[in-house]
N, C-alpha and C. Protein backbone atom coordinates (compact mmCIF):
# COMPACT_ATOMS: atom_id res chain seq x y z
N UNK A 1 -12.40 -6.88 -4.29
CA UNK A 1 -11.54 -5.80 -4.77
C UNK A 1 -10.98 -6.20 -6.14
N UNK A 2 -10.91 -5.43 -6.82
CA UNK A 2 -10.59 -5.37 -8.05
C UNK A 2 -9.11 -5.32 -8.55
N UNK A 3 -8.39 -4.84 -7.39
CA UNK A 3 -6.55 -5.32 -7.55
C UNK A 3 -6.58 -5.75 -6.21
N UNK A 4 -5.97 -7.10 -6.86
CA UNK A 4 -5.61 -7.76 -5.89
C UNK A 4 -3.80 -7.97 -5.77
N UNK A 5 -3.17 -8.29 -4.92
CA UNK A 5 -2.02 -8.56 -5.10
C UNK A 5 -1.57 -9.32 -6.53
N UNK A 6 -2.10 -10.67 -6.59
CA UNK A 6 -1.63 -11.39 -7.70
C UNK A 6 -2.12 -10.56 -9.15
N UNK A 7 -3.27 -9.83 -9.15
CA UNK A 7 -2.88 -8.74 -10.27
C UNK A 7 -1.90 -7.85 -10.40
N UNK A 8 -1.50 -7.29 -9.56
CA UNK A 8 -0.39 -6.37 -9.78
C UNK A 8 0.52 -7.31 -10.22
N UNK A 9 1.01 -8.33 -9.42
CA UNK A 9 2.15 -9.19 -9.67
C UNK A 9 1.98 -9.64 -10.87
N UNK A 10 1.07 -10.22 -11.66
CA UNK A 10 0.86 -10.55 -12.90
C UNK A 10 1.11 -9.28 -14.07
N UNK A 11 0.50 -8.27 -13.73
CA UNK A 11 0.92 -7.29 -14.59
C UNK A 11 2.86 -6.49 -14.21
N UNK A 12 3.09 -6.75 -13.29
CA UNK A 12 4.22 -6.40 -13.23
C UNK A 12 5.71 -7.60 -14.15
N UNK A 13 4.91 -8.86 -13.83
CA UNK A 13 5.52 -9.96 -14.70
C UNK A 13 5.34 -9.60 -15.75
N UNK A 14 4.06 -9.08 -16.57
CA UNK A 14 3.72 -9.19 -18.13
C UNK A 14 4.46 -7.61 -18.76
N UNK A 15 4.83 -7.01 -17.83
CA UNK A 15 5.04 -5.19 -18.55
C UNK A 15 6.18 -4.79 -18.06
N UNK A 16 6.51 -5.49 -16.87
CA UNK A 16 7.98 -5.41 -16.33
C UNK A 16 8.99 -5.64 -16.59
N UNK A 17 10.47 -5.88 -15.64
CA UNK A 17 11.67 -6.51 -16.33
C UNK A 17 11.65 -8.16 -15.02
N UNK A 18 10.44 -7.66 -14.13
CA UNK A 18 10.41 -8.67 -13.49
C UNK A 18 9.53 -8.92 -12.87
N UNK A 19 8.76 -9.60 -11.80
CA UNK A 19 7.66 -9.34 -10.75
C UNK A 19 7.60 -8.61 -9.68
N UNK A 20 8.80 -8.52 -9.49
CA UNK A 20 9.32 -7.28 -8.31
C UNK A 20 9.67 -5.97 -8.99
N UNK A 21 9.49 -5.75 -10.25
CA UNK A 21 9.60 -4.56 -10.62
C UNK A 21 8.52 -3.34 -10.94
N UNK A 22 8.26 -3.11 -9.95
CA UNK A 22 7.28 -2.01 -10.32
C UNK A 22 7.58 -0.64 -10.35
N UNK A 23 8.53 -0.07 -10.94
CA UNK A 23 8.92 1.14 -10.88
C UNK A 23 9.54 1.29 -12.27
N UNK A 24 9.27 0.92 -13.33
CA UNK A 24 9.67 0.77 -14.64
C UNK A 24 8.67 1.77 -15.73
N UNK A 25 8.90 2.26 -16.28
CA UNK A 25 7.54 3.06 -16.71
C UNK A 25 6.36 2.30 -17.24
N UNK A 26 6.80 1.40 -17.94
CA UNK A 26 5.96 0.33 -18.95
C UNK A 26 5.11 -0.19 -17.78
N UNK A 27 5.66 -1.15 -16.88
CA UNK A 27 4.85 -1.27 -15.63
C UNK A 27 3.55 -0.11 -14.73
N UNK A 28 4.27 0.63 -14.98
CA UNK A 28 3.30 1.58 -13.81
C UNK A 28 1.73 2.38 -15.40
N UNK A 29 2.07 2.18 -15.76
CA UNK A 29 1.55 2.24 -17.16
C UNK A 29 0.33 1.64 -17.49
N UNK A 30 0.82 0.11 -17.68
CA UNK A 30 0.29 -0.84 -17.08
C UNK A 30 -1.09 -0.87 -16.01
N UNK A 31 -0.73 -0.70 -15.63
CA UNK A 31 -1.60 -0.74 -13.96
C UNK A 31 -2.24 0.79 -13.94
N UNK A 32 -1.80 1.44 -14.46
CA UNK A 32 -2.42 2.65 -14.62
C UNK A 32 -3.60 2.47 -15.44
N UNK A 33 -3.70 1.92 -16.38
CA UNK A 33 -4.50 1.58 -17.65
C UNK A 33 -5.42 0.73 -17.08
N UNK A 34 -5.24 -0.25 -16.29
CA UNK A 34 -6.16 -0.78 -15.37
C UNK A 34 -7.39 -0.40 -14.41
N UNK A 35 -6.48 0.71 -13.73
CA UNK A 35 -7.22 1.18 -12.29
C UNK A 35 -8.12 2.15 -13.50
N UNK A 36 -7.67 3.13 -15.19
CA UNK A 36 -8.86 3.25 -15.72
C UNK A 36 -9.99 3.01 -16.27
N UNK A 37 -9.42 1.86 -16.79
CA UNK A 37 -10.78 1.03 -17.38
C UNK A 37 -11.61 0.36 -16.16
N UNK A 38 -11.13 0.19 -14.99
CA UNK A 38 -12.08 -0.39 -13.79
C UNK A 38 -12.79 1.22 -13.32
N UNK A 39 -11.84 2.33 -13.47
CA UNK A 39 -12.89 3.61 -13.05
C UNK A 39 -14.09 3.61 -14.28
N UNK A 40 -13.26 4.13 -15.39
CA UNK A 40 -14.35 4.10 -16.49
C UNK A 40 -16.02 3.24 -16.32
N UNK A 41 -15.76 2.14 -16.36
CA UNK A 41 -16.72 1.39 -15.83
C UNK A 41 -17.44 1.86 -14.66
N UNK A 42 -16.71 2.06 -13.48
CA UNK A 42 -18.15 2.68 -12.59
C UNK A 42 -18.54 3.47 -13.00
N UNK A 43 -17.84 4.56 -13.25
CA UNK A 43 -18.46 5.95 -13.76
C UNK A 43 -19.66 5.77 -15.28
N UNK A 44 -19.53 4.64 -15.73
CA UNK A 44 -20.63 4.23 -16.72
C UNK A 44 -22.30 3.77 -16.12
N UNK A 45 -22.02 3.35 -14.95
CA UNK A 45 -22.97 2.82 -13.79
C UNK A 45 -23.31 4.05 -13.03
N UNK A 46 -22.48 5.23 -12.08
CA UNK A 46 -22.99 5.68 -11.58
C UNK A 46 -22.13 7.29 -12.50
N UNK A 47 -23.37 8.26 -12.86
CA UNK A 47 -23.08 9.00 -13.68
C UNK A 47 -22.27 10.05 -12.64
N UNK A 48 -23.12 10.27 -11.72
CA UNK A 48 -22.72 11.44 -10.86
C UNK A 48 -21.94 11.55 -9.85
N UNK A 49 -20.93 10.46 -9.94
CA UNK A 49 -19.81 10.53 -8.89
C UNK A 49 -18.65 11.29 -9.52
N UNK A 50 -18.87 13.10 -8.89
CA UNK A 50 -17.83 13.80 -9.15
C UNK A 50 -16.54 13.60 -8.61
N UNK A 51 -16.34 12.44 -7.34
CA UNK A 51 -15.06 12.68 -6.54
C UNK A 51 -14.41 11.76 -7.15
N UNK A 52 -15.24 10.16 -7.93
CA UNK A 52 -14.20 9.24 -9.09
C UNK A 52 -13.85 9.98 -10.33
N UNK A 53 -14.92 10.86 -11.03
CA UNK A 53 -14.35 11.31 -12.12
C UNK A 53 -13.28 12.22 -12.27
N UNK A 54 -12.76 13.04 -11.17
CA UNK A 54 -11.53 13.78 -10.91
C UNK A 54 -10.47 12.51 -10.62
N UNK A 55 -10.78 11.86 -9.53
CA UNK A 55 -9.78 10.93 -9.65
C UNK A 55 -9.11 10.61 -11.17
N UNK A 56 -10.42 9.75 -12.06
CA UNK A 56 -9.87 9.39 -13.24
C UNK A 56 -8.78 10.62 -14.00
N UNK A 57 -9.91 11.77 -13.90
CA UNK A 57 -9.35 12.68 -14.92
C UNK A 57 -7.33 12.71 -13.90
N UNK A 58 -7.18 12.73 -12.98
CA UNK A 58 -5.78 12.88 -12.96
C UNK A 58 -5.10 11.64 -13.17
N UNK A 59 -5.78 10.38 -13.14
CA UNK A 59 -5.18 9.31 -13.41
C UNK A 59 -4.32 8.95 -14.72
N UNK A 60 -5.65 9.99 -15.59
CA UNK A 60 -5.36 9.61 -16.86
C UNK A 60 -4.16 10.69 -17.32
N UNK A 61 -4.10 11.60 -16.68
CA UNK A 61 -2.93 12.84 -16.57
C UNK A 61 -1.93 12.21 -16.42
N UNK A 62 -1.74 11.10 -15.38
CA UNK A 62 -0.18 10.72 -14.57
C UNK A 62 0.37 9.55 -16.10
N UNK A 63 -0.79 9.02 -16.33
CA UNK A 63 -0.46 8.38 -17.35
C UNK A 63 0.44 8.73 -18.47
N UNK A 64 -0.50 10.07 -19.25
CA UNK A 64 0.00 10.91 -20.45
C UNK A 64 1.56 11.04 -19.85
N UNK A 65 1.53 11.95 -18.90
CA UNK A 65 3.42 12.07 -18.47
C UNK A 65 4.26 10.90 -18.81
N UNK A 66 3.65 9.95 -17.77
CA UNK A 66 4.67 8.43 -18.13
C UNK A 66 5.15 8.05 -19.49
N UNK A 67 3.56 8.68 -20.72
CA UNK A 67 3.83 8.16 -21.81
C UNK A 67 4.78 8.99 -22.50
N UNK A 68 4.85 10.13 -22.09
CA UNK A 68 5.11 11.28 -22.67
C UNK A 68 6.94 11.22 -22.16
N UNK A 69 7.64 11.23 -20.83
CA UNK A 69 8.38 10.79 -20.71
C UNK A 69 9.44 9.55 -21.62
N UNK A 70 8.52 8.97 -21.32
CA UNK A 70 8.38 7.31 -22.05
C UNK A 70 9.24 7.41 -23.76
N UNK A 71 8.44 8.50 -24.08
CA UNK A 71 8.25 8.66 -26.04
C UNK A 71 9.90 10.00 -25.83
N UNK A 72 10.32 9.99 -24.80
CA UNK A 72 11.22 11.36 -24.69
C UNK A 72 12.59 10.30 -24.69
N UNK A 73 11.97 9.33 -23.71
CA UNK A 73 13.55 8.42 -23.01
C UNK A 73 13.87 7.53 -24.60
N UNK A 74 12.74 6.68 -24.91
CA UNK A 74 13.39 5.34 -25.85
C UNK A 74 11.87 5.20 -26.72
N UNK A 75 11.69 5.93 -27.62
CA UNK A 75 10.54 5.65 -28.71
C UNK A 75 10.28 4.01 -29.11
N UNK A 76 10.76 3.11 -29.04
CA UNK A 76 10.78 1.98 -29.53
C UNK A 76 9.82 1.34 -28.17
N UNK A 77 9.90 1.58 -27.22
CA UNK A 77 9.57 1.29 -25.79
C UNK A 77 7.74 2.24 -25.96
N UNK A 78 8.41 2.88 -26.16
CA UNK A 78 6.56 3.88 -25.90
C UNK A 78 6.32 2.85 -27.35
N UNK A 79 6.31 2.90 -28.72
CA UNK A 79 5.36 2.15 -29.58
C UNK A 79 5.38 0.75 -28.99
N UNK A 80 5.91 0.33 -28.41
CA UNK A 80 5.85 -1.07 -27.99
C UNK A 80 4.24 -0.56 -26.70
N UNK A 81 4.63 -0.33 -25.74
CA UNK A 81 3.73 -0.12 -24.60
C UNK A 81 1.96 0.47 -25.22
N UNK A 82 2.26 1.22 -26.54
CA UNK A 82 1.29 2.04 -26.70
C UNK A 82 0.51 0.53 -27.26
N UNK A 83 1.31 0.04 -28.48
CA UNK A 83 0.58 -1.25 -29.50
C UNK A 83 0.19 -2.68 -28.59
N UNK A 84 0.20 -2.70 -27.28
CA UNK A 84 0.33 -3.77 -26.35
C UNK A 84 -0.88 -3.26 -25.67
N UNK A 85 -1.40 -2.58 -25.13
CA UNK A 85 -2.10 -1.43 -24.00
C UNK A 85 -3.20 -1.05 -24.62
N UNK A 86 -3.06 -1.44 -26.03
CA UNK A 86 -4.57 -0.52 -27.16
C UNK A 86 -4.51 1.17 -26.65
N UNK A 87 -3.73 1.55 -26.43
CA UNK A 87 -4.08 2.99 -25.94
C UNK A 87 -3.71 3.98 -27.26
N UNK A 88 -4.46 4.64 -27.24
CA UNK A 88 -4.73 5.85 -28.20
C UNK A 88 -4.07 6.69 -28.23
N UNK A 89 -3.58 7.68 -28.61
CA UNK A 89 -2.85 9.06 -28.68
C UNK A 89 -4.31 10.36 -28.68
């Protein structure tokens, strides 16, 4: 499996305010950005799995909000998360 506990915990240490914090936006963010680039990848392998590529496509939805939220609550926090994450606009 591809998340394992000590990944989450590692990314919750590296994006968090702690290891037990996973409810932070930067965190869930985080791990969001993860579970896409591990979808992305199958879906590069197997073209025609319509039931992962909906998955992704809302994954990548829950994301935009967080960021979008994110850029609403504390702008300094979203350019931080965005320039850390390589993520695009």
């Amino acid at each position: 499996m591809y998340l394992t506990a000590e990944v989450k915990k590692g990314i919750f240490e590296k994006h968090g305010k702690s290891e037990h914090d996973n409810g932070s936006p930067e965190s869930q963010i985080a791990l969001f950005t993860l579970r896409i680039k591990h979808l992305t990848d199958h879906l590069k392998e197997n073209k025609k799995d319509n039931a992962t590529r909906r998955s992704l496509v809302l994954l990548v939805g829950k994301r935009r909000r967080l960021l979008d939220y994110l850029k609403k609550k504390d702008i300094e926090r979203y350019r931080a998360i965005i320039k850390e994450l390589n993520i695009r606009k």
